[in-house]
Protein backbone atom coordinates (compact mmCIF):
# COMPACT_ATOMS: atom_id res chain seq x y z
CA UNK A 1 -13.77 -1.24 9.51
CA UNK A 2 -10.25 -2.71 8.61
CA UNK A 3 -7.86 -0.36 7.84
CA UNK A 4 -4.80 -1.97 5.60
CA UNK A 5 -1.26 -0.67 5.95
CA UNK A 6 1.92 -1.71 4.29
CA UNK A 7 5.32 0.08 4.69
CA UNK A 8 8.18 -1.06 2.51
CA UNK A 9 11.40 0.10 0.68
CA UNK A 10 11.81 -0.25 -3.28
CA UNK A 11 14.63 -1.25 -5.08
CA UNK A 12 14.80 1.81 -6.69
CA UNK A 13 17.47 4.56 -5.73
CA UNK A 14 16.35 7.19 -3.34
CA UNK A 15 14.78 10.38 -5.18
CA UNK A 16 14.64 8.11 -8.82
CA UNK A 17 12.35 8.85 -11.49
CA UNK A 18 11.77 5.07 -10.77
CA UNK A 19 10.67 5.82 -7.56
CA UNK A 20 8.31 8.38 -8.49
CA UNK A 21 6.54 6.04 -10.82
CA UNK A 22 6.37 3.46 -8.34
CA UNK A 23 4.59 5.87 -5.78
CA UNK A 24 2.35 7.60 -8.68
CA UNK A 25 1.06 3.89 -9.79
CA UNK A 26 0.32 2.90 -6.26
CA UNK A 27 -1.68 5.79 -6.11
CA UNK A 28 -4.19 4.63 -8.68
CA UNK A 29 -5.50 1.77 -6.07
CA UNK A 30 -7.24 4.82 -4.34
CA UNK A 31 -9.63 4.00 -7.65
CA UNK A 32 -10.99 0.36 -6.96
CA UNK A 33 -13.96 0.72 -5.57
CA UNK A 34 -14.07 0.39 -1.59
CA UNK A 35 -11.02 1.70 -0.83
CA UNK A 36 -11.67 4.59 1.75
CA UNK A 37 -9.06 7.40 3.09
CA UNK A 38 -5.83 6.34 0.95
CA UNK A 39 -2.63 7.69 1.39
CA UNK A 40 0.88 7.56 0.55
CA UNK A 41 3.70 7.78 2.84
CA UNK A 42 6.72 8.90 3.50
CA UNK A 43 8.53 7.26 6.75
CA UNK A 44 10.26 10.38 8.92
CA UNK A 45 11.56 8.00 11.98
CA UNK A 46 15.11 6.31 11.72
CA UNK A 47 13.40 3.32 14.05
CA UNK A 48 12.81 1.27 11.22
CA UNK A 49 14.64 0.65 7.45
CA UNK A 50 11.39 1.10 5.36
CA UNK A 51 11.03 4.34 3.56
CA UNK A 52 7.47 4.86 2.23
CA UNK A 53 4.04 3.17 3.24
CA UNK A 54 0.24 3.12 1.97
CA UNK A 55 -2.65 3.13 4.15
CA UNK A 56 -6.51 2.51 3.05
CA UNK A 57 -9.46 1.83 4.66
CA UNK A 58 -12.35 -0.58 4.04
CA UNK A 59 -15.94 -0.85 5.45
CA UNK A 60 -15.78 -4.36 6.07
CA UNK A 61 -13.93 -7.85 5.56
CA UNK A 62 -15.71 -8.51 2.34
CA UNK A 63 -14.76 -4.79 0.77
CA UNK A 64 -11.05 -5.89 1.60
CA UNK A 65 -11.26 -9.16 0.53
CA UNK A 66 -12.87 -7.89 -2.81
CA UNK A 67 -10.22 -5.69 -3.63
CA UNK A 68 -7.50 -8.19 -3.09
CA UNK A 69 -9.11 -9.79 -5.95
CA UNK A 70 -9.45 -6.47 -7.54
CA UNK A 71 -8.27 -6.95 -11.20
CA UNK A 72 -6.14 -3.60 -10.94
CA UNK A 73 -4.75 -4.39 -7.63
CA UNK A 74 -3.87 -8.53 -8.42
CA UNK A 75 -2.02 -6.67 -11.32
CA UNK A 76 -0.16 -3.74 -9.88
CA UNK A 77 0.98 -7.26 -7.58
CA UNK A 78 2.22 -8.79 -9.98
CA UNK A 79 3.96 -5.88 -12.72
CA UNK A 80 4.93 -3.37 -10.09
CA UNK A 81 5.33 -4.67 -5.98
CA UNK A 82 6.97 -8.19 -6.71
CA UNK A 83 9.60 -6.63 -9.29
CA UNK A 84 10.37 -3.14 -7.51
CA UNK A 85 9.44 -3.70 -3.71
CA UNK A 86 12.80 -4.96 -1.47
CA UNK A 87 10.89 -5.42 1.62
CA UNK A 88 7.97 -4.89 3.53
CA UNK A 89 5.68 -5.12 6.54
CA UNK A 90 2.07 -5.52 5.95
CA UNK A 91 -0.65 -5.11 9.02
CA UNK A 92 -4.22 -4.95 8.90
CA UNK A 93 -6.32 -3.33 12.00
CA UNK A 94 -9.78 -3.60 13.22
CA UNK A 95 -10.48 -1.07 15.92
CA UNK A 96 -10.93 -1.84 19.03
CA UNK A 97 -14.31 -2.15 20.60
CA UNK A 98 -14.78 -1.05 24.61
């Protein structure tokens, strides 16, 4: 299992209709196929200047891999995250085994 995480902070004034869009069209990933347990985020903890992250979770390396190369997600890339998206962390997991 690899579960993908991103938190970042958008261009976009705080509380913006822009904002909202943002967050609604990230959303719609939850629809490519192998994406498991989505969410959206909103960051609560002054430790750190990002403001929102999204979390999925994929079975293995090759359901990840395909939807990076998911038509919908290559797009919402390139209209939505390069133009609106400031900054950002990105980390993928594997659990640990014992």
């Amino acid at each position: 299992m690899i579960r993908h995480t991103v938190a970042f902070r958008l261009k976009h004034p705080r509380g913006s209709a822009a904002e909202r869009a943002f967050l609604d069209a990230g959303r719609e990933l939850a629809a490519i196929p192998g994406v498991r347990r989505f969410e959206s985020l909103r960051q609560t903890s002054p430790k750190n200047d990002y403001h929102f992250g999204f979390s999925m979770e994929f079975a293995d390396q090759d359901a990840y891999e395909a939807y990076n190369r998911h038509p919908d997600h290559v797009r919402f890339v390139q209209e939505r995250w390069l133009r609106e998206v400031e900054d950002f962390l990105e980390i993928d997991y594997e659990p640990l085994t014992t």
